[in-house]
C-alpha atoms as a PDB file:
ATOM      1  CA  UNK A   1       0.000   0.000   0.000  1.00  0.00           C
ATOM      2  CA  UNK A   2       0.912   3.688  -0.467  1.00  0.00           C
ATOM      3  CA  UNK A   3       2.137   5.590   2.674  1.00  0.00           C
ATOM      4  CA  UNK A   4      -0.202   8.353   1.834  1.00  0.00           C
ATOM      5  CA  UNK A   5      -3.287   5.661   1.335  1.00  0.00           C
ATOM      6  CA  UNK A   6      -2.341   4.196   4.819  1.00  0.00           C
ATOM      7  CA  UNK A   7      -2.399   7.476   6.794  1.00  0.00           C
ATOM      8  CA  UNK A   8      -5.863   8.924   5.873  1.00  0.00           C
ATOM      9  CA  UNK A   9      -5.814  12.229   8.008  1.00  0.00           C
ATOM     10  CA  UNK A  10      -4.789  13.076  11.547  1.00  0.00           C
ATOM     11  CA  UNK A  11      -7.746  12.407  14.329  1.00  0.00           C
ATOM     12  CA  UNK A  12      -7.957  16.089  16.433  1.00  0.00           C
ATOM     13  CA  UNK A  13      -9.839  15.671  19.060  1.00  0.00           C
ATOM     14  CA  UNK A  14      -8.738  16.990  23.069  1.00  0.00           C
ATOM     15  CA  UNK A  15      -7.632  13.736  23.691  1.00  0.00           C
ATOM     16  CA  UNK A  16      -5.140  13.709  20.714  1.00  0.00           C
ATOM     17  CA  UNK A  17      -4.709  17.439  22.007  1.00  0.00           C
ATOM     18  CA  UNK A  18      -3.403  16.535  25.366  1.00  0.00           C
ATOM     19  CA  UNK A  19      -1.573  13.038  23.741  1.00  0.00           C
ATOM     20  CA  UNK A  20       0.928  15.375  21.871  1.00  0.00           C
ATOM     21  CA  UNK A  21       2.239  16.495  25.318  1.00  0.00           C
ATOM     22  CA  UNK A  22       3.537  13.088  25.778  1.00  0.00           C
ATOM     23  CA  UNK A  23       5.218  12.678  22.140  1.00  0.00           C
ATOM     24  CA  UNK A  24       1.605  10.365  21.027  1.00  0.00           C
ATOM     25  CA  UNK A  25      -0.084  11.490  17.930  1.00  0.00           C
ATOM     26  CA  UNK A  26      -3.687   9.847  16.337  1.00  0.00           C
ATOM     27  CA  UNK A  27      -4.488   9.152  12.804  1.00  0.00           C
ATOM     28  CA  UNK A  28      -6.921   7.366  10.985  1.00  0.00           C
ATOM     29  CA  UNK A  29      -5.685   5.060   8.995  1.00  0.00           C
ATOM     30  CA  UNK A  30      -6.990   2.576   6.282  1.00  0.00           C
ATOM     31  CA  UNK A  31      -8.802  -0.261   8.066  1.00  0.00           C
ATOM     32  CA  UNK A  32      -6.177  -3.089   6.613  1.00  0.00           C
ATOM     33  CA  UNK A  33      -3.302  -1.645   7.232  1.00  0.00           C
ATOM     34  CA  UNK A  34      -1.029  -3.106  10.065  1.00  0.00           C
ATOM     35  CA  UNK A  35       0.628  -1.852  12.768  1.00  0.00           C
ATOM     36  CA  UNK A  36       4.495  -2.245  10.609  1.00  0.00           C
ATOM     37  CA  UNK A  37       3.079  -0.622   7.651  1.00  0.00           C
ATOM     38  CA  UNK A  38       1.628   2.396  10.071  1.00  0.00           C
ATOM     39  CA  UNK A  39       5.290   3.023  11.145  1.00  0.00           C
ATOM     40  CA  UNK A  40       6.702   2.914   7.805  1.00  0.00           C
ATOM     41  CA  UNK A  41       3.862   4.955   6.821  1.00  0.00           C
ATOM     42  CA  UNK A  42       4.320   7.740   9.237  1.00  0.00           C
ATOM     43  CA  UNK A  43       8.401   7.386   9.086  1.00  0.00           C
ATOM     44  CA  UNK A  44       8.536   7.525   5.538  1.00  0.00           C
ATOM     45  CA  UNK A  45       5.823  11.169   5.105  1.00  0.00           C
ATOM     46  CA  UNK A  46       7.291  13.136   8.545  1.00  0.00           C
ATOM     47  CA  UNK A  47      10.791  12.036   8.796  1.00  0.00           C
ATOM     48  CA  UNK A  48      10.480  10.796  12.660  1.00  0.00           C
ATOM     49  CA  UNK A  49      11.624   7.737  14.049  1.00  0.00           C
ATOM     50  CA  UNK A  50       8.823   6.184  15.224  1.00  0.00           C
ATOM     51  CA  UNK A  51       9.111   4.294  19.162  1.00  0.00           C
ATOM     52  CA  UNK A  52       5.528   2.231  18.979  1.00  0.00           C
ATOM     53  CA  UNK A  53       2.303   1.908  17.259  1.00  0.00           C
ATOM     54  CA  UNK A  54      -1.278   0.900  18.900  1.00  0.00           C
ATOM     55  CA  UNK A  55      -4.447   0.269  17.189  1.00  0.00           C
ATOM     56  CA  UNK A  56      -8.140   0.490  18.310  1.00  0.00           C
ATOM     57  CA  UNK A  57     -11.131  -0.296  15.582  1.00  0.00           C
ATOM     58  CA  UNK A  58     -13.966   2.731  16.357  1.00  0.00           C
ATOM     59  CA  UNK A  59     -17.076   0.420  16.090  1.00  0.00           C
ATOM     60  CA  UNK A  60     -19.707   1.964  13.778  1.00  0.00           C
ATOM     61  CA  UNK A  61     -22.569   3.852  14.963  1.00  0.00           C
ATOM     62  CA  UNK A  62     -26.784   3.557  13.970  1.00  0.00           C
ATOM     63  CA  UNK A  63     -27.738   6.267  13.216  1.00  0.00           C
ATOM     64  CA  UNK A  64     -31.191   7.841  11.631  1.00  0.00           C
ATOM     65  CA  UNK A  65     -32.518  10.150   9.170  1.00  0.00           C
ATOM     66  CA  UNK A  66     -35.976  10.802   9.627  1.00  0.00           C
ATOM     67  CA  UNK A  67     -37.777   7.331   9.416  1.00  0.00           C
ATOM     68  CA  UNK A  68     -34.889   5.715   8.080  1.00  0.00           C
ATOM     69  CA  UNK A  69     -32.530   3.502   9.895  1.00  0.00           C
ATOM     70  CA  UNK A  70     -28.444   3.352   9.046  1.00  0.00           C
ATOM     71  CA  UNK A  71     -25.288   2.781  10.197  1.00  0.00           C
ATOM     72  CA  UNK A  72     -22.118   4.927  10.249  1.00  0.00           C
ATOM     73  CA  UNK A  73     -19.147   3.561   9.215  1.00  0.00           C
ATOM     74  CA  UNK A  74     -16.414   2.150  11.478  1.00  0.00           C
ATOM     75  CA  UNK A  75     -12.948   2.799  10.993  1.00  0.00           C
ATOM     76  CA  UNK A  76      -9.136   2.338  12.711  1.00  0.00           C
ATOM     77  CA  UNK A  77      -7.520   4.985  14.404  1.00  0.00           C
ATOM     78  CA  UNK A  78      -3.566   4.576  14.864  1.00  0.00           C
ATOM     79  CA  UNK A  79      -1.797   5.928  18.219  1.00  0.00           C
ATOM     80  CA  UNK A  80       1.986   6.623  17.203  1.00  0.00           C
ATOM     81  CA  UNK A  81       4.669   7.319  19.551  1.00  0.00           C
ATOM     82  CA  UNK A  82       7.673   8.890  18.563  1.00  0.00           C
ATOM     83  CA  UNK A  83      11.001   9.278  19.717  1.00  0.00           C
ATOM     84  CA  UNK A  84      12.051  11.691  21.830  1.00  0.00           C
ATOM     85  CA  UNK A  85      12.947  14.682  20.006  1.00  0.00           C
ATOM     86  CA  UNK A  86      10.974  13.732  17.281  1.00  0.00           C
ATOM     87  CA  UNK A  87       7.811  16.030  16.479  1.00  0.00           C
ATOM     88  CA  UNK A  88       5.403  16.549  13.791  1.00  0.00           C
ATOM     89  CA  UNK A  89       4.565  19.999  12.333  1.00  0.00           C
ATOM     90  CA  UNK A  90       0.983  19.926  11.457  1.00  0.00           C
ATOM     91  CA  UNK A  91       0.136  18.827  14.653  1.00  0.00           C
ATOM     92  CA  UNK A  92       1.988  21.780  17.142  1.00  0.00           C
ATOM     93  CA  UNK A  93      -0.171  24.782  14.743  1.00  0.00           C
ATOM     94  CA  UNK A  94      -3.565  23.244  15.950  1.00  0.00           C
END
């Protein structure tokens, strides 16, 4: 897979907000992508050296429009740890 097809945008919630403290930075990634080819992923676009990688799958959601009944989509969210002196960019302007 392509680096930029694995990392699908960065997750910015407070959580992530208050993770970046500690050197931890979320993204959603594709669903099928593992935990090696996250860290070659995110070593290969920023330039960090990346220190571990944890995965949760975000169940999907019903939801409802009107009378009508759905689901939203579930997807993976990454948790990357970098080394220490490592930092992304987008991340500190937000």
């Amino acid at each position: 897979m392509n680096p930029r097809t694995i990392i699908q945008k960065p997750v910015i919630t407070e959580k992530a907000s208050m993770l970046r403290e500690s050197n931890k930075y979320a993204f959603r990634v594709h669903p099928k992508a593992s935990k090696l080819q996250i860290r070659q992923a995110v070593e290969s676009i920023f330039a960090v050296k990346v220190e571990s990688v944890r995965t949760i799958k975000v169940p999907s959601k019903p939801k409802r429009q009107g009378m009508y009944l759905g689901r939203r989509a579930g997807w993976k969210k990454a948790y990357v740890t970098l080394k220490a002196g490592d930092s992304i960019e987008f991340a500190e302007n937000t």
